[in-house]
Protein backbone atom coordinates (compact mmCIF):
# COMPACT_ATOMS: atom_id res chain seq x y z
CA UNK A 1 80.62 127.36 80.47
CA UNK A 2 84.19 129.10 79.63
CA UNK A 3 85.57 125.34 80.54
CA UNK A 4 83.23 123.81 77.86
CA UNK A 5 84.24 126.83 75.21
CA UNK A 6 87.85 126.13 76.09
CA UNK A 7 87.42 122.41 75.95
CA UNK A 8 85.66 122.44 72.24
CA UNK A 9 88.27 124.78 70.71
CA UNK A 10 91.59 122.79 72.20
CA UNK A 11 89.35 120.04 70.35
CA UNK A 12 89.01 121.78 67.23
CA UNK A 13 92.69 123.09 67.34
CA UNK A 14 94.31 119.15 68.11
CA UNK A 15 92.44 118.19 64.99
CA UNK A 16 92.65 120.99 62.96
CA UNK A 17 96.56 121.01 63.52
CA UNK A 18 97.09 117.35 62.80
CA UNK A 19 95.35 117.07 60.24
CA UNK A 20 96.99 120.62 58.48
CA UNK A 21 99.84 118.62 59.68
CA UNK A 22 99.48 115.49 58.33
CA UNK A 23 98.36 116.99 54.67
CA UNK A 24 101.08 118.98 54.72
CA UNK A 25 103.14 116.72 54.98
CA UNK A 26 101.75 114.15 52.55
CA UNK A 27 101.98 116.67 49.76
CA UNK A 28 105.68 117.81 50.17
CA UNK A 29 107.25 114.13 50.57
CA UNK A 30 107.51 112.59 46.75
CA UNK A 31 105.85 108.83 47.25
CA UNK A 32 103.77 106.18 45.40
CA UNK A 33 100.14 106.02 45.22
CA UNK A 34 100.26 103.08 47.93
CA UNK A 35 103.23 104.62 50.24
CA UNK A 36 100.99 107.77 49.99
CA UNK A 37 97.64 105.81 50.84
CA UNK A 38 99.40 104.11 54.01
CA UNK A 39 101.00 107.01 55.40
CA UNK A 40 97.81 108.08 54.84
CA UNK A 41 96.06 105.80 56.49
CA UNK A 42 98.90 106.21 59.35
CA UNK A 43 98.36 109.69 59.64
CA UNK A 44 94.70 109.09 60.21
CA UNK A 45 94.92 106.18 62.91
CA UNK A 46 97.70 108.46 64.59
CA UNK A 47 95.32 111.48 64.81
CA UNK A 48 92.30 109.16 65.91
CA UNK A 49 94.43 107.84 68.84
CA UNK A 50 95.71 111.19 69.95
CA UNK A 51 91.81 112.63 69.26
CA UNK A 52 90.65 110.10 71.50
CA UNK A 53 93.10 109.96 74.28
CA UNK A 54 91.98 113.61 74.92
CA UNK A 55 88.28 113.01 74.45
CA UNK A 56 89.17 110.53 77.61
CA UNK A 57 90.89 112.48 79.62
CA UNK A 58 88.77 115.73 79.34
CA UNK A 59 85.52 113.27 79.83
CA UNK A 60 87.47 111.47 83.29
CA UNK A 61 88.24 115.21 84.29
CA UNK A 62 84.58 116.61 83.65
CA UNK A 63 83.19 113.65 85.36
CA UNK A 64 85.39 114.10 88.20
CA UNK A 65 84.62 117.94 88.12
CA UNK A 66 80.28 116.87 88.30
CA UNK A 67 80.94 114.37 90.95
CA UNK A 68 82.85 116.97 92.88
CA UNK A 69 79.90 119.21 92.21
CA UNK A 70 77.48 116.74 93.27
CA UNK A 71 78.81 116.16 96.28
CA UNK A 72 79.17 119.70 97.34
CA UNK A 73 74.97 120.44 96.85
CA UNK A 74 74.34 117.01 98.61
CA UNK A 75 76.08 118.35 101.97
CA UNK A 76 74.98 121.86 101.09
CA UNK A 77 70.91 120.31 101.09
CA UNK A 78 71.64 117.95 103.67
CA UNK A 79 72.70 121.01 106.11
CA UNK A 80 69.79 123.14 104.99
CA UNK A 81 67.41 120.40 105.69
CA UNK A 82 69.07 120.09 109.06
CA UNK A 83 68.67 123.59 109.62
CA UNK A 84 65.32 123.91 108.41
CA UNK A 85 64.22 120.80 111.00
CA UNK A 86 65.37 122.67 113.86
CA UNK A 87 63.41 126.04 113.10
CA UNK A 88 60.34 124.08 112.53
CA UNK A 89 61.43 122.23 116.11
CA UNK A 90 62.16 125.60 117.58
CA UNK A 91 58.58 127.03 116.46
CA UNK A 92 56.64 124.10 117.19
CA UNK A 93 57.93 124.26 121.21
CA UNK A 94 57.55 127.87 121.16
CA UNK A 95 54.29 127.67 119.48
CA UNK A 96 53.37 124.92 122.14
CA UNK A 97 54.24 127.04 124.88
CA UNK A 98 52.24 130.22 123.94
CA UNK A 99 49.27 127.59 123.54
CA UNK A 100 49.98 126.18 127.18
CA UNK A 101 50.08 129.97 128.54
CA UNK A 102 47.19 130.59 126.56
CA UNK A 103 45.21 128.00 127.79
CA UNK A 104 45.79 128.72 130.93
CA UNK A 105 44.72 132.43 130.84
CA UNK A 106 41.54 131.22 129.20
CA UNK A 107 40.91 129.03 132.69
């Protein structure tokens, strides 16, 4: 969950920064209405890009991360289902065998 909280607000702080960034800089630098609109326009495609080459990467890297997880409670089941089978094998032949005895002191 701390992952996820770190994840949203290295988000929030790519995009708030680039985009402070890119205003910023668009109001200090004297231009024309269309050099203005490109850079603009620039500015935006640049941020979009960089917004979602990190969406990627922290997607590939959570996805790893759940596989990893996935894997991990698949052998952790698999060997408790293992174990579980040989205590019910264990009790069943010990079960069996105070049935055999008891038949036997019943005849």
């Amino acid at each position: 969950m701390a992952q996820q909280d770190f994840a949203k607000g290295l988000f929030a702080g790519v995009f708030l920064g680039g985009l402070a960034g890119a205003i910023t800089a668009l109001l200090l630098a004297p231009k024309s209405g269309d050099e203005l609109r490109e850079d603009i326009r620039e500015g935006v495609e640049e941020l979009w890009e960089r917004i979602s080459d990190r969406s990627e990467r922290l997607y590939r890297d959570q996805k790893k991360r759940i596989e990893s997880l996935l894997e991990e409670s698949r052998e952790k089941v698999d060997t408790l289902i293992e174990d579980t089978r040989s205590r019910i094998d264990r009790t069943l032949k010990e079960l069996e065998s105070t049935v055999a005895d008891l038949r036997k002191q019943l005849r």
